[in-house]
Protein backbone atom coordinates (compact mmCIF):
# COMPACT_ATOMS: atom_id res chain seq x y z
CA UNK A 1 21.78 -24.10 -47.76
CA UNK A 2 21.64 -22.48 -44.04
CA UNK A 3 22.25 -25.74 -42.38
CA UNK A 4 26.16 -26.51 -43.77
CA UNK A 5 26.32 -29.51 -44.49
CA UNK A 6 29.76 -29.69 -45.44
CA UNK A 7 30.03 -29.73 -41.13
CA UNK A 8 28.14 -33.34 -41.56
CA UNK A 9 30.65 -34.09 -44.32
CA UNK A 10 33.83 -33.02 -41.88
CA UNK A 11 32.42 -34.78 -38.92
CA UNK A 12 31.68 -38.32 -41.10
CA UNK A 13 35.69 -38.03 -42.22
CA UNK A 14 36.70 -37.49 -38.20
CA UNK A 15 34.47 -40.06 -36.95
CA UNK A 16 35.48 -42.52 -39.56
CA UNK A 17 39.05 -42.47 -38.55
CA UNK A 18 37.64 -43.24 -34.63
CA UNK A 19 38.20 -46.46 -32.90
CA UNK A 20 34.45 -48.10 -33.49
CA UNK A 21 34.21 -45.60 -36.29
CA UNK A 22 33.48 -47.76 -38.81
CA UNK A 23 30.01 -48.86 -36.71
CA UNK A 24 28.35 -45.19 -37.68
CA UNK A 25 26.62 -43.64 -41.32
CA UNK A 26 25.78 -40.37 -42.02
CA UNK A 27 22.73 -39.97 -44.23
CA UNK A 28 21.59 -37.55 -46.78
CA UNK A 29 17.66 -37.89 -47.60
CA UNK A 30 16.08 -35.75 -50.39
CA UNK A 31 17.37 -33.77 -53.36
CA UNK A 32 18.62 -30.27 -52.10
CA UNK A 33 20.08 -28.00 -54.47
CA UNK A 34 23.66 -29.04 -53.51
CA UNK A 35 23.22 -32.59 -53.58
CA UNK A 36 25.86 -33.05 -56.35
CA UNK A 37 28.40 -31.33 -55.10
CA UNK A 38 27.84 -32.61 -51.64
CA UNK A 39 28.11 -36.55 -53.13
CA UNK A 40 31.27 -35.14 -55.51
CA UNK A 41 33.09 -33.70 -52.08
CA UNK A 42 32.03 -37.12 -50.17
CA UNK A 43 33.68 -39.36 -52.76
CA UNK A 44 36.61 -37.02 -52.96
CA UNK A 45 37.17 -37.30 -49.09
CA UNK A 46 37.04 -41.47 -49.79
CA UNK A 47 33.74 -40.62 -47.13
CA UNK A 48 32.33 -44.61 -47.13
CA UNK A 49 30.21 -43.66 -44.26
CA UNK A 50 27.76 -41.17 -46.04
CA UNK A 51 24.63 -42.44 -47.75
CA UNK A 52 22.89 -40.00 -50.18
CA UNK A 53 19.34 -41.26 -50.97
CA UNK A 54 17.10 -39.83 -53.20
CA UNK A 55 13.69 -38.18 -52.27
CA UNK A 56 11.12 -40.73 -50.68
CA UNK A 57 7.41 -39.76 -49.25
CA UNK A 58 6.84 -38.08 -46.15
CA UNK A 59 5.75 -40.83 -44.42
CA UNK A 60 8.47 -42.83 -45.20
CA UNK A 61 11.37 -40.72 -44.00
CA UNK A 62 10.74 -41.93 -40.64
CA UNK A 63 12.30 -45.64 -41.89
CA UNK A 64 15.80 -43.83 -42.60
């Protein structure tokens, strides 16, 4: 919750509306204990650019 991740959220919805804007994706890896109002906020900003992915193994984090 220190980290604000509504900033990332902000930042997606200026990019987006860049020239070459549409080229970029903001992703959201794990289950933190705002991830539902996070994804809620995202779709309520019409934020196409932000992936939220569930959890996945340590060593797989590197692949996102």
């Amino acid at each position: 919750m220190a980290h604000c991740p509504e900033t990332i959220l902000d930042a997606a919805d200026k990019i987006r509306k860049q020239d070459g804007g549409d080229q970029f994706r903001f992703v959201f890896l794990g289950n933190g204990a705002r991830k539902n109002e996070l994804m809620e906020r995202a779709e309520s900003m019409g934020l196409d650019n932000v992936v939220f992915i569930d959890s996945v193994p340590k060593a797989e984090v590197v692949k996102y």
